[in-house]
Protein backbone atom coordinates (compact mmCIF):
# COMPACT_ATOMS: atom_id res chain seq x y z
CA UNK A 1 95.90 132.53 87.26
CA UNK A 2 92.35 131.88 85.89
CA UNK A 3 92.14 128.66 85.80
CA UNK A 4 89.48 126.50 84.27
CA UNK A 5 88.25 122.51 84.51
CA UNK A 6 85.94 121.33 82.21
CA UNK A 7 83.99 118.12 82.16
CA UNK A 8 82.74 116.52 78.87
CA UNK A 9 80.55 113.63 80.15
CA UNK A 10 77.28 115.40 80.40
CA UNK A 11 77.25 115.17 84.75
CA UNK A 12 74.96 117.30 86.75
CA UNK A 13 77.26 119.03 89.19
CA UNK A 14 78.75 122.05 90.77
CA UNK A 15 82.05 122.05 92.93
CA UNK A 16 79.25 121.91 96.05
CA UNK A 17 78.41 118.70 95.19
CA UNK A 18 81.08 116.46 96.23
CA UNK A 19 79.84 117.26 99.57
CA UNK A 20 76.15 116.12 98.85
CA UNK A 21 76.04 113.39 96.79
CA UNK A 22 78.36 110.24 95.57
CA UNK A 23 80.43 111.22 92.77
CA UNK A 24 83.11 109.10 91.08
CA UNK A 25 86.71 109.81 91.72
CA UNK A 26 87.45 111.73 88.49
CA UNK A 27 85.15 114.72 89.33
CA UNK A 28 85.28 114.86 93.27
CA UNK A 29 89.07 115.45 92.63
CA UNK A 30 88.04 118.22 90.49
CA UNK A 31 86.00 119.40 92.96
CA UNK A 32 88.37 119.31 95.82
CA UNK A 33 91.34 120.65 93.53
CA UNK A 34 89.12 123.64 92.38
CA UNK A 35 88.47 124.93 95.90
CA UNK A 36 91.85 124.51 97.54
CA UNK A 37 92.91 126.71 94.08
CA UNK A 38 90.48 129.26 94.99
CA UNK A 39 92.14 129.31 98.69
CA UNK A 40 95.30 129.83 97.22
CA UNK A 41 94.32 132.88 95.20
CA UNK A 42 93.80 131.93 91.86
CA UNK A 43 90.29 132.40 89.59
CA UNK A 44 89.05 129.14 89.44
CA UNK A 45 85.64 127.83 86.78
CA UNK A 46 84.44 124.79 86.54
CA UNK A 47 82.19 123.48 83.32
CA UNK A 48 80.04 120.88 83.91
CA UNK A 49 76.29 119.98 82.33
CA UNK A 50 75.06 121.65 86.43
CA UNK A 51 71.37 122.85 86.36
CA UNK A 52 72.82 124.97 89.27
CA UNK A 53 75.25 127.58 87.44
CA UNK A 54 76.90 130.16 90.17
CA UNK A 55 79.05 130.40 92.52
CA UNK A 56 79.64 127.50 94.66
CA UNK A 57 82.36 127.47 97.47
CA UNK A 58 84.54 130.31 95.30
CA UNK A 59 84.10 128.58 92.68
CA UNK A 60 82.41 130.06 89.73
CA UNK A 61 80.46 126.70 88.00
CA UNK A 62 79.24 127.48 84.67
CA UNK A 63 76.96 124.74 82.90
CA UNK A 64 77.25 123.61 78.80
CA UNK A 65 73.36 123.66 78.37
CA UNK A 66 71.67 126.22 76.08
CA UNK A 67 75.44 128.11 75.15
CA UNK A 68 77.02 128.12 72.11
CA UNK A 69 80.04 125.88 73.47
CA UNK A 70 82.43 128.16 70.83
CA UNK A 71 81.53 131.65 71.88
CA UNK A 72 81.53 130.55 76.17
CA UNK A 73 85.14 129.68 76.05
CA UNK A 74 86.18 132.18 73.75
CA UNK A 75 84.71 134.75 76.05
CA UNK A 76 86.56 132.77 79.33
CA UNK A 77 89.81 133.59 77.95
CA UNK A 78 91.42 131.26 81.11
CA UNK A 79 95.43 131.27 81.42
CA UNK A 80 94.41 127.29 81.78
CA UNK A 81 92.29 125.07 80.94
CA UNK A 82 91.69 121.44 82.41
CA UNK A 83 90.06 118.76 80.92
CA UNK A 84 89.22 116.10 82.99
CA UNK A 85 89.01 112.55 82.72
CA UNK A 86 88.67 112.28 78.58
CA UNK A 87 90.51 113.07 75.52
CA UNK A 88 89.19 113.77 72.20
CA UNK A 89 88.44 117.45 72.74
CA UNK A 90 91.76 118.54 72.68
CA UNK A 91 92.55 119.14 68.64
CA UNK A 92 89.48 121.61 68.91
CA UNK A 93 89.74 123.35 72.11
CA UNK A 94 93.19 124.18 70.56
CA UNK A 95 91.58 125.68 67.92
CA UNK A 96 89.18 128.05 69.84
CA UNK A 97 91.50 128.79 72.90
CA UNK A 98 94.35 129.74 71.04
CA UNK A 99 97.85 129.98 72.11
CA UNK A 100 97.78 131.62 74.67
CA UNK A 101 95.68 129.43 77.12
CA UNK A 102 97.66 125.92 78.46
CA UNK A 103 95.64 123.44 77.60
CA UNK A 104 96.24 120.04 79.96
CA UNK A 105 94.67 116.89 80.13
CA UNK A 106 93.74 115.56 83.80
CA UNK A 107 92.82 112.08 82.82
CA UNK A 108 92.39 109.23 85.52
CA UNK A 109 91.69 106.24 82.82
CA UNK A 110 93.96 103.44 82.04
CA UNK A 111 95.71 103.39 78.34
CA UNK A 112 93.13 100.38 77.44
CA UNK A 113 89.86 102.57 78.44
CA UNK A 114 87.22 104.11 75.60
CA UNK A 115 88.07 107.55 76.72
CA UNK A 116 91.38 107.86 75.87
CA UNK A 117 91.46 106.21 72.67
CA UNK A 118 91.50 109.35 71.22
CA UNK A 119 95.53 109.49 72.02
CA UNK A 120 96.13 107.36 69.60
CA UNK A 121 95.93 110.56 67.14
CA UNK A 122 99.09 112.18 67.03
CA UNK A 123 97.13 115.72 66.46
CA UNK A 124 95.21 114.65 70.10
CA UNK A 125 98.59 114.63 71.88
CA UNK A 126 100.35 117.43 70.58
CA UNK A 127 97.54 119.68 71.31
CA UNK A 128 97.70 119.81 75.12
CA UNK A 129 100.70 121.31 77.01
CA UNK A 130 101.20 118.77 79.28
CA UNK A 131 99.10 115.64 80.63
CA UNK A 132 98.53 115.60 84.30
CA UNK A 133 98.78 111.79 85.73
CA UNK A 134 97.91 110.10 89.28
CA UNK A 135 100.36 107.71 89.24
CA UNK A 136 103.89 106.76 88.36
CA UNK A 137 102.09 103.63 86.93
CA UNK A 138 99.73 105.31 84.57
CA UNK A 139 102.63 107.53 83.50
CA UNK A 140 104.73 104.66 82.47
CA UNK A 141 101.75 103.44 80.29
CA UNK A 142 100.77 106.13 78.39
CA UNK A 143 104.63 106.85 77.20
CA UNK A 144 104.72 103.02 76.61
CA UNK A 145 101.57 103.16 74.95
CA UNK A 146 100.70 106.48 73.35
CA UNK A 147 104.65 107.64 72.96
CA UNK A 148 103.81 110.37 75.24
CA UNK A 149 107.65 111.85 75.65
CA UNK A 150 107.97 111.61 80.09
CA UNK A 151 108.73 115.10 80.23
CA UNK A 152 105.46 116.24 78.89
CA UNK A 153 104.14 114.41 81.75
CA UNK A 154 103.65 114.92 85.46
CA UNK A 155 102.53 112.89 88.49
CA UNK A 156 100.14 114.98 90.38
CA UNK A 157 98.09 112.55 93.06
CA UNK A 158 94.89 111.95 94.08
CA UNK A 159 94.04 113.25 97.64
CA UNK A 160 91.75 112.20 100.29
CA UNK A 161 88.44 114.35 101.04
CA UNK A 162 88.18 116.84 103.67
CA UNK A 163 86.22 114.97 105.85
CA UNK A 164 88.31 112.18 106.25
CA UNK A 165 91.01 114.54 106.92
CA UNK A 166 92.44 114.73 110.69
CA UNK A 167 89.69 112.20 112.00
CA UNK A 168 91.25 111.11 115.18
CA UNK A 169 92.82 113.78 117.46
CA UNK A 170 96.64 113.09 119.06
CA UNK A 171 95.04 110.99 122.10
CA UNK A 172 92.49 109.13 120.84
CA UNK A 173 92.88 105.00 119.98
CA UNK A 174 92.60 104.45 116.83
CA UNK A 175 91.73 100.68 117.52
CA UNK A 176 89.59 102.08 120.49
CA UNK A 177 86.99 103.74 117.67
CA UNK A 178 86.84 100.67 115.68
CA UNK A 179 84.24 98.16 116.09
CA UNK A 180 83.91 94.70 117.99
CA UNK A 181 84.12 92.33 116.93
CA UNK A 182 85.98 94.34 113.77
CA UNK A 183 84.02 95.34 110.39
CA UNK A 184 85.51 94.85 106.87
CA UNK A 185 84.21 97.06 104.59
CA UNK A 186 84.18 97.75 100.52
CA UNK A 187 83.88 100.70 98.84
CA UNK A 188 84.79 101.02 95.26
CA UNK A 189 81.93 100.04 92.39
CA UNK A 190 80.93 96.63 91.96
CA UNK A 191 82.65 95.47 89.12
CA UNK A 192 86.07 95.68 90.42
CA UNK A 193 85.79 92.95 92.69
CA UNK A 194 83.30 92.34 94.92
CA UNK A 195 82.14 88.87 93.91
CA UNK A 196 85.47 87.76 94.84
CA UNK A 197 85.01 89.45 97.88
CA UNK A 198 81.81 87.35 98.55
CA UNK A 199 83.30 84.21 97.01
CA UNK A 200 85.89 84.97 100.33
CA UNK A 201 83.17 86.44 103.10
CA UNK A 202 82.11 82.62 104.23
CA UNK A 203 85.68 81.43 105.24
CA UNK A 204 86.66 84.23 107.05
CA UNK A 205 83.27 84.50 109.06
CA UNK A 206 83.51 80.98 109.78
CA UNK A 207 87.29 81.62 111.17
CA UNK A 208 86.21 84.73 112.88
CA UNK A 209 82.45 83.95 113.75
CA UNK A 210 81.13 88.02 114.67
CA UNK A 211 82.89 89.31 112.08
CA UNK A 212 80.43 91.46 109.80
CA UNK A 213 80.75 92.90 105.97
CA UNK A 214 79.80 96.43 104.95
CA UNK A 215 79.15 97.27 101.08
CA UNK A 216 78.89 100.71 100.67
CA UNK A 217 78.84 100.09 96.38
CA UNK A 218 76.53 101.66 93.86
CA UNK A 219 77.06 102.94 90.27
CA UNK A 220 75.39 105.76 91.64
CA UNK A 221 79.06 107.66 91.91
CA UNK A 222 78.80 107.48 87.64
CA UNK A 223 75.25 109.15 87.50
CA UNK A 224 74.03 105.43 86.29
CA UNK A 225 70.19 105.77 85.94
CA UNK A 226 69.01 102.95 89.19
CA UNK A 227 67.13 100.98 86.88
CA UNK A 228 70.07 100.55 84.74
CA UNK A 229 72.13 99.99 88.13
CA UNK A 230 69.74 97.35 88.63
CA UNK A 231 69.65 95.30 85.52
CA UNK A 232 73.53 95.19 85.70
CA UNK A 233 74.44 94.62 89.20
CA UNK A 234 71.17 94.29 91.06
CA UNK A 235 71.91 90.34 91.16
CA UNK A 236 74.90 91.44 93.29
CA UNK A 237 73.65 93.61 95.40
CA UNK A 238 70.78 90.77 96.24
CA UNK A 239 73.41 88.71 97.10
CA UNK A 240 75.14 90.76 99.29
CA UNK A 241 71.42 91.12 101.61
CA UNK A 242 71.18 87.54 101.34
CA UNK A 243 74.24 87.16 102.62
CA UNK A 244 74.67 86.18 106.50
CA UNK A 245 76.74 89.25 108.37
CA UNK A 246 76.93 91.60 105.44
CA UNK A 247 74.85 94.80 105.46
CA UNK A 248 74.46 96.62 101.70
CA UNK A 249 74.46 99.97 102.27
CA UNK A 250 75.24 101.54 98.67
CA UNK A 251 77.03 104.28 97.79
CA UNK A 252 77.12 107.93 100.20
CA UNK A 253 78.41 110.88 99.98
CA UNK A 254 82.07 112.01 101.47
CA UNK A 255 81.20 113.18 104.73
CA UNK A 256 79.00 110.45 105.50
CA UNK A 257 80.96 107.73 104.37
CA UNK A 258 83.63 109.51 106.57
CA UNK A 259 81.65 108.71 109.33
CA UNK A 260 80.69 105.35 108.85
CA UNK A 261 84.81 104.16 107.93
CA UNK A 262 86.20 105.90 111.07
CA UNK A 263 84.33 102.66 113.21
CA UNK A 264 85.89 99.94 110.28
CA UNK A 265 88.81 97.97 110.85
CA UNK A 266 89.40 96.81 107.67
CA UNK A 267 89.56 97.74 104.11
CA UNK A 268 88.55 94.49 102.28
CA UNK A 269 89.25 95.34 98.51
CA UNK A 270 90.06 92.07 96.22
CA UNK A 271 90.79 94.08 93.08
CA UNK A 272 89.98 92.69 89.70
CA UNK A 273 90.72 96.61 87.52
CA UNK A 274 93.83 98.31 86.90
CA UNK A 275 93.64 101.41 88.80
CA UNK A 276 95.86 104.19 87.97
CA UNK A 277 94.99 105.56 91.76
CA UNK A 278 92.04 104.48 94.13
CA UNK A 279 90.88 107.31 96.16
CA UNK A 280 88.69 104.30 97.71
CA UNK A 281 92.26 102.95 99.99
CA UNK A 282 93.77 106.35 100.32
CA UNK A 283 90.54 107.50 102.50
CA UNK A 284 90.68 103.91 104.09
CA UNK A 285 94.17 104.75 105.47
CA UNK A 286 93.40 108.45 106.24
CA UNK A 287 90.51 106.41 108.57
CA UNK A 288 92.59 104.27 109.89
CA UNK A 289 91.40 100.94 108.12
CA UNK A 290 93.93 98.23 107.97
CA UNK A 291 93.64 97.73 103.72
CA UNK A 292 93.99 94.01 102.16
CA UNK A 293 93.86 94.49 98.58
CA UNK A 294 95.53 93.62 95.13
CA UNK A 295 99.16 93.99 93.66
CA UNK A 296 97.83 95.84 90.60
CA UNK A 297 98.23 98.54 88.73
CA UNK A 298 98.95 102.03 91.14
CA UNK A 299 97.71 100.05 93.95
CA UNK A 300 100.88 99.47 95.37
CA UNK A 301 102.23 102.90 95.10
CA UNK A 302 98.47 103.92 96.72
CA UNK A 303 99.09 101.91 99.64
CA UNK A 304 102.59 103.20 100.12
CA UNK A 305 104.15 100.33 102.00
CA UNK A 306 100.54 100.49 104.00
CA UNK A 307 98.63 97.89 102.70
CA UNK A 308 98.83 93.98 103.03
CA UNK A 309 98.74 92.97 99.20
CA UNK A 310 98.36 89.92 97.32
CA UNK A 311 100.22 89.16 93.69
CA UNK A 312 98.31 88.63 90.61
CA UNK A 313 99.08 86.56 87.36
CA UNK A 314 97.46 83.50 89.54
CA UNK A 315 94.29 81.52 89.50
CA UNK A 316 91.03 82.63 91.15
CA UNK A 317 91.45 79.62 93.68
CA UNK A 318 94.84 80.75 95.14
CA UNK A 319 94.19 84.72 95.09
CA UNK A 320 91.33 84.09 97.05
CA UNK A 321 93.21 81.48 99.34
CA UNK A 322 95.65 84.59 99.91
CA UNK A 323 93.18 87.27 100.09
CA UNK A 324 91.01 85.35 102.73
CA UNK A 325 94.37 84.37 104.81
CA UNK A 326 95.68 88.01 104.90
CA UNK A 327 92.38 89.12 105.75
CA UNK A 328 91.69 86.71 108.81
CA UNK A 329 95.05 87.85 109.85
CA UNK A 330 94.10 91.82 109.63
CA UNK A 331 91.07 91.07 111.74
CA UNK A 332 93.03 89.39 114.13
CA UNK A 333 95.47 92.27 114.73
CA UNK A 334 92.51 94.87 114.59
CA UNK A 335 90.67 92.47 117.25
CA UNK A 336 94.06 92.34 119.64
CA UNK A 337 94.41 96.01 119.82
CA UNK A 338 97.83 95.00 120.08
CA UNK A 339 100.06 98.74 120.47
CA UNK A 340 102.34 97.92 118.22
CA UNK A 341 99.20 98.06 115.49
CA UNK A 342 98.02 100.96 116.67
CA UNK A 343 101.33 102.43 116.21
CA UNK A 344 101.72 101.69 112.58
CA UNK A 345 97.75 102.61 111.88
CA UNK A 346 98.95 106.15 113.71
CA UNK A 347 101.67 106.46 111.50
CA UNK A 348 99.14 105.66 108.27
CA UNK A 349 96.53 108.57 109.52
CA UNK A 350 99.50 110.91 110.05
CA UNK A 351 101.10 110.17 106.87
CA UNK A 352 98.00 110.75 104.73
CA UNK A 353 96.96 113.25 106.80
CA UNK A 354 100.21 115.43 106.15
CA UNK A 355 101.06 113.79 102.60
CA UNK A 356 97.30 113.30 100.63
CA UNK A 357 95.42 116.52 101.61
CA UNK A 358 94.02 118.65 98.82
CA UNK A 359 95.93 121.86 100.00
CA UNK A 360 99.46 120.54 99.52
CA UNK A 361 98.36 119.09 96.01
CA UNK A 362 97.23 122.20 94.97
CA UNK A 363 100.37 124.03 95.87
CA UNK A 364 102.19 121.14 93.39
CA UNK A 365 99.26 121.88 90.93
CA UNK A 366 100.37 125.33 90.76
CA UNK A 367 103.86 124.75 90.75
CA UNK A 368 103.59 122.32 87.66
CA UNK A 369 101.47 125.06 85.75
CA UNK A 370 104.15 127.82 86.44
CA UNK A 371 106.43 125.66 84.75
CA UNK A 372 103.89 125.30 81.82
CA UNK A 373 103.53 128.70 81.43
CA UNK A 374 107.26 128.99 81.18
CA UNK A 375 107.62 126.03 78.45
CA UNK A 376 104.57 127.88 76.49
CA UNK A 377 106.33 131.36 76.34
CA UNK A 378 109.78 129.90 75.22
């Protein structure tokens, strides 16, 4: 098939990029899909705003700037075409594409966010094939939401990276690579939740004197401008270096960050946003990072039985009670290197490792777009 993803939010990027620089999770799974496509045979394009156009690990990464948008995806004439993260595009891309290209939306937003408000228009809906979701979660609230019938749906995961894929070989500890005394770590963007995780930082130091904080947190991942980055979050950020035991490190690319989680113990994430997936904990697990985090939205399907989570629907004083407990207690079995622990954190790594890789979702991808094609035709 030629297959082609498009993004519409005016990013800078090729499918090389993922590898250089921080990128948010909608277009680094774009990235990772569109290679392991091109390994599997099929024609894959990606559209972005790049000032690099070529080709980029098989891909072939075509940029929006000075084209007539009309006339460059007539000429494509793709079997598919992807748009990622937002609707509002689809009525039109109907209209130029034609009938004979499935047209899907990839979109990782919640029902409530700006970028899918657009599904509120019954034309919107009815002009894509099929709508390509991360999470049994996020399914269930666009057909509560939008009306979107189930069957027009599918739940096609988020995967872990390549470099935080197979990280530990069959005889190496686990708890023997991570640090002592152990390392928490966040690293999602700064509004979902690191104040709280702050707020909780003091009581479990002073439980567990040693026992250090790593932010690696930036709105660099969503091209944010730093003096914008600054003037929202910079407060943050200074609080975090102010901080005794916590390091701000910011936001790095795959690879690196890779690195730096394979020496963490623990995942400290005390989520405050609905995520419909959070590539953030499925790379924690694949690293082998014990992950203390919130019972919201796809989180708990994320973790998948994994993770030590805490309820919401209570007040600020008793989640952070609860996260700070089940936190001291992760540290504790991280610091014991008890081998029952290091059983279940080898059972994590092999389970993402075989389950959240980008190959196998790309063999589903193509699967789900077979059956497409067959809907389309009849």
């Amino acid at each position: 098939m030629r297959i082609a993803f498009s993004d519409f939010c005016g990013w800078d990027f090729h499918a090389g990029s993922v590898d250089i620089a921080p990128m948010g999770g909608a277009q680094s799974a774009a990235c990772h899909l569109a290679r392991s496509l091109v390994r599997e045979g099929h024609e894959v394009i990606l559209m972005s705003n790049t000032s690099t156009p070529g080709e980029h690990d098989g891909v072939t990464c075509i940029s929006w700037l000075g084209d007539d948008a009309t006339t460059l995806l007539r000429s494509l004439k793709p079997d598919v075409f992807v748009c990622i993260l937002s609707a509002g595009n689809g009525v039109n891309l109907r209209q130029i594409l034609g009938p004979g290209t499935i047209l899907v939306l990839w979109n990782q937003h919640a029902h409530d966010q700006q970028g899918v408000r657009a599904l509120s228009d019954v034309r919107e809906r009815a002009a894509y094939d099929g709508f390509a979701m991360v999470s049994d979660w996020q399914l269930d609230q666009y057909n509560r939401h939008f009306g979107i019938n189930r069957w027009r749906m599918a739940v096609l995961r988020n995967a872990i990276a390549p470099a935080f894929a197979n990280l530990f070989s069959e005889h190496d500890s686990i708890l023997g690579r991570k640090a002592v005394p152990p390392v928490l770590a966040y690293t999602s963007t700064p509004f979902r939740g690191l104040d709280l995780l702050l707020d909780a930082f003091g009581d479990i130091r002073r439980e567990i004197p040693g026992v250090r904080l790593r932010v690696f947190s930036s709105m660099k991942v969503y091209h944010t401008p730093a003096a914008q980055d600054e003037a929202e979050y910079g407060a943050l950020y200074r609080r975090c270096r102010e901080t005794e035991g916590v390091e701000y490190v910011g936001s790095l690319p795959q690879p690196e960050l890779a690195r730096e989680l394979s020496s963490v113990g623990i995942l400290a994430y005390p989520n405050t946003f609905a995520e419909t997936s959070c590539i953030s904990v499925m790379e924690a697990m694949a690293a082998g990072c014990r992950v203390v985090t919130s019972e919201l939205g796809a989180l708990p399907e994320t973790c998948e039985g994994f993770g030590r989570l805490i309820p919401g629907g209570q007040s600020r004083a008793d989640y952070l009670r609860q996260f700070t407990e089940k936190t001291i207690s992760a540290v504790r079995e991280i610091a014991g290197r008890d081998g029952a622990v290091e059983s279940e954190l080898r059972r994590q790594v092999a389970h993402m490792n075989r389950t959240a890789v980008w190959q196998v979702r790309a063999l589903q991808w193509i699967r789900w777009l077979g059956t497409l094609a067959v809907q389309r035709r009849t």
